[in-house]
Protein backbone atom coordinates (compact mmCIF):
# COMPACT_ATOMS: atom_id res chain seq x y z
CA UNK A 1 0.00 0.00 0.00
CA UNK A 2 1.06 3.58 -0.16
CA UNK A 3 3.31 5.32 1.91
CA UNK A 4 1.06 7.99 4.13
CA UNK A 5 2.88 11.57 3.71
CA UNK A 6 3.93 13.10 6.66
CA UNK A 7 2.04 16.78 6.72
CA UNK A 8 -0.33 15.48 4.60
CA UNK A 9 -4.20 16.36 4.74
CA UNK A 10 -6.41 13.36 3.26
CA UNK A 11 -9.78 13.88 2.42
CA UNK A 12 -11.39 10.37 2.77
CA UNK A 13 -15.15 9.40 2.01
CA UNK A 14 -17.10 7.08 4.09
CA UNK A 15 -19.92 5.13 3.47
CA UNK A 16 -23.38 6.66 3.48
CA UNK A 17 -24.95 3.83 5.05
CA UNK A 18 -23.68 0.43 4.36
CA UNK A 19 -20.44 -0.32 6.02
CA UNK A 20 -19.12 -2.41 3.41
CA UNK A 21 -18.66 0.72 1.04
CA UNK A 22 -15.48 1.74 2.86
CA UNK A 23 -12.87 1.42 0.19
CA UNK A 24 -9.56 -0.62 0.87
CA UNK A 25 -7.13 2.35 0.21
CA UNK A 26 -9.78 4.29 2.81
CA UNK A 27 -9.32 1.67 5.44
CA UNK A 28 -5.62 1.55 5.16
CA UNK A 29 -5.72 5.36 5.38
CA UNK A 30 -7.32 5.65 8.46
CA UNK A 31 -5.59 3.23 10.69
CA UNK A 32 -1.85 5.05 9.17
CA UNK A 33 -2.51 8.12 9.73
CA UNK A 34 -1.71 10.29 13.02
CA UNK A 35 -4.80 11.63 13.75
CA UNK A 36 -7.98 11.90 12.40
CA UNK A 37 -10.61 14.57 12.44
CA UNK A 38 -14.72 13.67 12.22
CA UNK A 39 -17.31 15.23 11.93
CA UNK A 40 -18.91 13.57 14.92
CA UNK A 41 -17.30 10.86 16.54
CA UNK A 42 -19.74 8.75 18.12
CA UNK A 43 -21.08 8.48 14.42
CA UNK A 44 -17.57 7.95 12.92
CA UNK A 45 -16.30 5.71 16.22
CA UNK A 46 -19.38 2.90 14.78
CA UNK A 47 -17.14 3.10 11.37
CA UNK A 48 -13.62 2.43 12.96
CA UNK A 49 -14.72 -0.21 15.93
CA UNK A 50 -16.30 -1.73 12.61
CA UNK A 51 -12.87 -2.32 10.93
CA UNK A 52 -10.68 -2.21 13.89
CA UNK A 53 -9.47 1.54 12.90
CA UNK A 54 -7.58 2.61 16.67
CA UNK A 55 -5.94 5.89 15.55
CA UNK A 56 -7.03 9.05 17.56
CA UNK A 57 -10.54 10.53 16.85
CA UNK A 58 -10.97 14.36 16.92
CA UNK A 59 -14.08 16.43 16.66
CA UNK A 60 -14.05 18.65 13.69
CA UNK A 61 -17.58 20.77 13.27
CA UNK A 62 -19.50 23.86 12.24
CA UNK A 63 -19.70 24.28 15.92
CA UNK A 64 -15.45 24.20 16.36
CA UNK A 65 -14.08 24.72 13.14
CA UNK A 66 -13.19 28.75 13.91
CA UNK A 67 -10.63 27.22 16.91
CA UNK A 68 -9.75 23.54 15.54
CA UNK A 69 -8.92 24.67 11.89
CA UNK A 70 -5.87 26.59 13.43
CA UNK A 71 -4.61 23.77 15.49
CA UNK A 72 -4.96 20.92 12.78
CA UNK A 73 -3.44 23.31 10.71
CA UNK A 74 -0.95 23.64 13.28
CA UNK A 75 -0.34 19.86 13.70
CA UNK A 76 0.01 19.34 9.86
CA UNK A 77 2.89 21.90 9.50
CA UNK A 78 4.67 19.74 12.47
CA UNK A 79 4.73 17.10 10.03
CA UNK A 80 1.89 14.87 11.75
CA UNK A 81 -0.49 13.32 8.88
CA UNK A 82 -4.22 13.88 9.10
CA UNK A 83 -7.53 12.33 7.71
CA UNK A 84 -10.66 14.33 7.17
CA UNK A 85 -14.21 12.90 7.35
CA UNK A 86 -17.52 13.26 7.80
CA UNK A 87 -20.67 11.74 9.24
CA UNK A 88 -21.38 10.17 6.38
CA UNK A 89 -20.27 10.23 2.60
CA UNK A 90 -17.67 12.93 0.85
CA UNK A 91 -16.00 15.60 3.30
CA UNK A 92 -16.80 19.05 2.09
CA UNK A 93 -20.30 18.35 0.46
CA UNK A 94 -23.08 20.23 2.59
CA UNK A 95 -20.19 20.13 5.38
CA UNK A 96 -17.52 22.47 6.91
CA UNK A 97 -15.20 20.01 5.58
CA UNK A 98 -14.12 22.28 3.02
CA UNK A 99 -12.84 25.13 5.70
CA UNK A 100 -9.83 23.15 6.78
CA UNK A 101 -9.27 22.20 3.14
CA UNK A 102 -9.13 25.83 2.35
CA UNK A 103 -6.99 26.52 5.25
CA UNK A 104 -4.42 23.82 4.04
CA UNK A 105 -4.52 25.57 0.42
CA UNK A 106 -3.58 28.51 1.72
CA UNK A 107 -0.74 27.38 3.69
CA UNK A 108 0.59 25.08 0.75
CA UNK A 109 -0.50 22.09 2.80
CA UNK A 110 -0.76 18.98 0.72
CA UNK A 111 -4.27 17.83 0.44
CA UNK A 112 -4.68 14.04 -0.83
CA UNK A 113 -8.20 13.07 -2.09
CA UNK A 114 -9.59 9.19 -1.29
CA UNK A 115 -12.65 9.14 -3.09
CA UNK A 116 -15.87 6.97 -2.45
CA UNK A 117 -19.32 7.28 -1.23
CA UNK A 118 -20.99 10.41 -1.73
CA UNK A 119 -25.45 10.37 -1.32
CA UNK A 120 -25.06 12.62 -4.38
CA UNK A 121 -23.49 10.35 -6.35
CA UNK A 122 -25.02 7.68 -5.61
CA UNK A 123 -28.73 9.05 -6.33
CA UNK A 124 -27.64 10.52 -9.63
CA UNK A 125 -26.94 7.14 -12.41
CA UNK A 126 -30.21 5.40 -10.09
CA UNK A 127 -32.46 8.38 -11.23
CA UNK A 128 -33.42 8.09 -14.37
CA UNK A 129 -32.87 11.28 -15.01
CA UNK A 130 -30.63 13.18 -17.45
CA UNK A 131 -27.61 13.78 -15.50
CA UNK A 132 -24.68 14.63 -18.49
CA UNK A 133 -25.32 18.03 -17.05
CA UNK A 134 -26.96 19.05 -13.36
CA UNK A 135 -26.76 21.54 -11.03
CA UNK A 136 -26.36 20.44 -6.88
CA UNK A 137 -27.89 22.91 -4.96
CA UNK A 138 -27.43 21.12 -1.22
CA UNK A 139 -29.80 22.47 1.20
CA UNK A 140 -31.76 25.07 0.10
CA UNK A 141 -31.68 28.20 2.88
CA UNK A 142 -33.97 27.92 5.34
CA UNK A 143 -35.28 31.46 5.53
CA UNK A 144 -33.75 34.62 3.62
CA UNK A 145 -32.77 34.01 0.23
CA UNK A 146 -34.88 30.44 0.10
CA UNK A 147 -37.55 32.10 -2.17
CA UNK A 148 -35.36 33.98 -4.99
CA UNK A 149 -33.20 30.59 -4.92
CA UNK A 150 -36.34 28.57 -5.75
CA UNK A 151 -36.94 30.78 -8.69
CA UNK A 152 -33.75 30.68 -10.10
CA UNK A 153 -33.46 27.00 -10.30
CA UNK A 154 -36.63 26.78 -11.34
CA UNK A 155 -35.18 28.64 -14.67
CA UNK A 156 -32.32 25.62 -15.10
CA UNK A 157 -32.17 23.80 -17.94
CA UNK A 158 -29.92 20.59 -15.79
CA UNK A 159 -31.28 18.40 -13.50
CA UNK A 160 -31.80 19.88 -10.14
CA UNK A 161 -30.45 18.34 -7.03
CA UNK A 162 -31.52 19.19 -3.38
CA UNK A 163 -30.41 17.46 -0.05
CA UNK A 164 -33.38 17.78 2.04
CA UNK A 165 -34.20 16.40 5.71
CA UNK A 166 -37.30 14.08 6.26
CA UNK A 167 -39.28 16.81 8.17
CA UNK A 168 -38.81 19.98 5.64
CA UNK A 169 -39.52 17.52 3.10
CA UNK A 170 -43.32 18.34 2.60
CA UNK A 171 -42.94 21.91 2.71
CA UNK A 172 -39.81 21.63 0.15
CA UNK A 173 -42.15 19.71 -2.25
CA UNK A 174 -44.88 22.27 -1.79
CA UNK A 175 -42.70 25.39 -2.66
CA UNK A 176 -41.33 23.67 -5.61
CA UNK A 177 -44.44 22.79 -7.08
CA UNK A 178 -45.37 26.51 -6.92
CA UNK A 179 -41.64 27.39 -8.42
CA UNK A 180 -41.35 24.76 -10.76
CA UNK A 181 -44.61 23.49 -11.48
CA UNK A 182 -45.49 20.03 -11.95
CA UNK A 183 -42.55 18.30 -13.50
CA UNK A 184 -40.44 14.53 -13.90
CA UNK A 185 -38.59 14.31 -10.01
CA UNK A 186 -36.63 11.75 -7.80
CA UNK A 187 -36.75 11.26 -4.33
CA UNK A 188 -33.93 8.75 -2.82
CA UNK A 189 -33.73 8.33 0.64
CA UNK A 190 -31.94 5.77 3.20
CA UNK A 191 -29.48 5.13 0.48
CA UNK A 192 -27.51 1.76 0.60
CA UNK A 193 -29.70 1.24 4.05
CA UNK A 194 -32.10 -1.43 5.19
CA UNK A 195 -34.99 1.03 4.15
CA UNK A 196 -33.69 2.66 0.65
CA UNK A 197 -36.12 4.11 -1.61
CA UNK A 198 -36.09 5.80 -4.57
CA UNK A 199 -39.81 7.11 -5.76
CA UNK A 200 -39.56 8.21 -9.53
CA UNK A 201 -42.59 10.05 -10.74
CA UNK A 202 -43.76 13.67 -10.10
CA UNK A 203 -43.63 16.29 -7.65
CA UNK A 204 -47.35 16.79 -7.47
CA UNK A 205 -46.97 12.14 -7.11
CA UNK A 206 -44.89 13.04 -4.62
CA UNK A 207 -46.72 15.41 -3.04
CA UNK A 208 -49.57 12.68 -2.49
CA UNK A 209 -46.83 10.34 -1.32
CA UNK A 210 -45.84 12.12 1.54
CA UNK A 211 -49.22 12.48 2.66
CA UNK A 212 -49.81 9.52 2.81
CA UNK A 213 -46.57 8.00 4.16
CA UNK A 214 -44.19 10.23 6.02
CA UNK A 215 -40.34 10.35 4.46
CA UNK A 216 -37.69 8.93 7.22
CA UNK A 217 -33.87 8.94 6.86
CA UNK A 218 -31.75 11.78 5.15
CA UNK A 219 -33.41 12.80 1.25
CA UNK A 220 -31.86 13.31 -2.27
CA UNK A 221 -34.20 14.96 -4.21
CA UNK A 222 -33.56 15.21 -7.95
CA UNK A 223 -36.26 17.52 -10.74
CA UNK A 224 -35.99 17.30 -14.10
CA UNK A 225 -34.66 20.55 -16.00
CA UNK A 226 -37.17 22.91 -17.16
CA UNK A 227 -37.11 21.63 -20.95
CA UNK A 228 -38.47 17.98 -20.19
C-alpha cells in the first residue's frame, strides 16, 4: 500500500450507510494516519470499531471549526499526517469540511483526495434522469434568500439536485411545485440502508406520497430541468 505523507491532509469518504462501502485504500488510510478529524465521533467511532481503525478521533464541526482549523493546521505543519471525514459520505459536500481544506490551500498544505461514497453520487446514475449536465444545490436556505433561490433553479435547464431532511420535506415539495410546477422528479432516501427508496414520478406524485406515508432517513431529491 502507499506510503502515508507526513504533513499530509487526506480527504477520505465514508460510506453513506452500508459499512461495506469503505474502500480498501480508505481503510488503510485511516488506521496510518496520526490523527484523524470527524465530523462527529460517536457516528464515525461505529465506522472504525467496525474495521478495527484505533488511531485518535478528533471532533471537527461547524460548531469548532473557527478554533480547531488553526490547530490541525498547526499539527500538519509539524509534520503529523491527518484524515478528514464526515458523518457520512464525501467531506466538504453540505459540510464544513471544506474550511480546513481551504486553510491547508492557503498554507501550501498537501491535500490528498480518497474518493468513495458520496449520497449525491449515488442518487444521480439510479435516477433516471438526465444527469450529463446538473446543477447540486445542497440544502436550500432555510429562511432569507430560500424564495429567490427557488426561482432561479426553477429557470435551469440541468437536472436539479436538493439534499433535504425528512421533516422539511413536505414543505420543500410544496414550494417547488409553486416554483417549478409540476414536472419529472426523484426522491432517494436511506441510500444503501435497510430502508432505501427511490420514488420516480412527479412532484405533485410526490406530493400525495408524503401524505400519505411520512419520508424517514436523510433525502436526495432530484427535478428534471425545465425543458423535459
Amino acid at each position: 500500500m502507499e506510503e502515508i505523507q507526513a504533513g499530509a491532509l487526506y480527504v477520505v469518504a465514508t460510506p453513506i450507510g452500508n459499512l461495506n462501502d469503505l474502500t480498501h485504500r480508505a481503510q488503510y488510510i485511516m488506521s496510518h494516519v496520526d490523527l484523524i478529524a470527524a465530523e462527529d465521533t460517536r457516528t464515525s467511532g461505529v465506522l472504525l470499531r467496525h474495521y478495527d481503525i484505533r488511531t485518535q478521533l478528533r471532533s471537527y464541526h461547524s460548531y469548532n471549526l473557527k478554533t480547531e482549523t488553526p490547530r490541525l493546521v498547526g499539527l500538519l505543519q509539524q509534520g503529523k499526517s491527518l484524515a478528514l471525514i464526515s458523518d457520512a459520505g464525501t467531506p466538504g459536500i453540505s459540510d464544513p469540511g471544506y474550511q480546513l481544506v481551504q486553510a491547508c490551500i492557503e498554507q501550501d498544505i498537501k491535500v490528498v483526495p480518497i474518493p468513495g461514497a458520496s449520497a449525491l453520487t449515488a442518487a444521480l446514475p439510479v435516477s433516471g434522469l438526465p444527469i450529463n449536465r446538473f446543477v447540486f444545490e445542497g440544502f436550500l436556505p432555510l429562511k432569507k434568500g430560500r424564495k429567490t433561490r427557488l426561482e432561479l433553479l426553477g429557470r435551469e435547464d440541468r437536472t436539479v439536485v436538493i439534499y433535504e431532511s425528512p421533516h422539511r420535506i413536505e414543505r420543500t415539495v410544496n414550494e417547488l411545485i409553486e416554483s417549478f410546477g409540476d414536472r419529472k422528479c426523484v426522491m432517494a432516501r436511506e441510500l444503501t440502508k435497510k430502508f432505501e427508496e427511490v420514488f420516480r414520478g412527479t412532484l405533485l406524485g410526490l406530493k400525495i406520497k408524503l401524505k400519505k406515508q411520512k419520508a424517514k432517513g436523510e433525502i436526495v431529491l432530484l427535478i428534471a430541468a425545465k425543458s423535459m
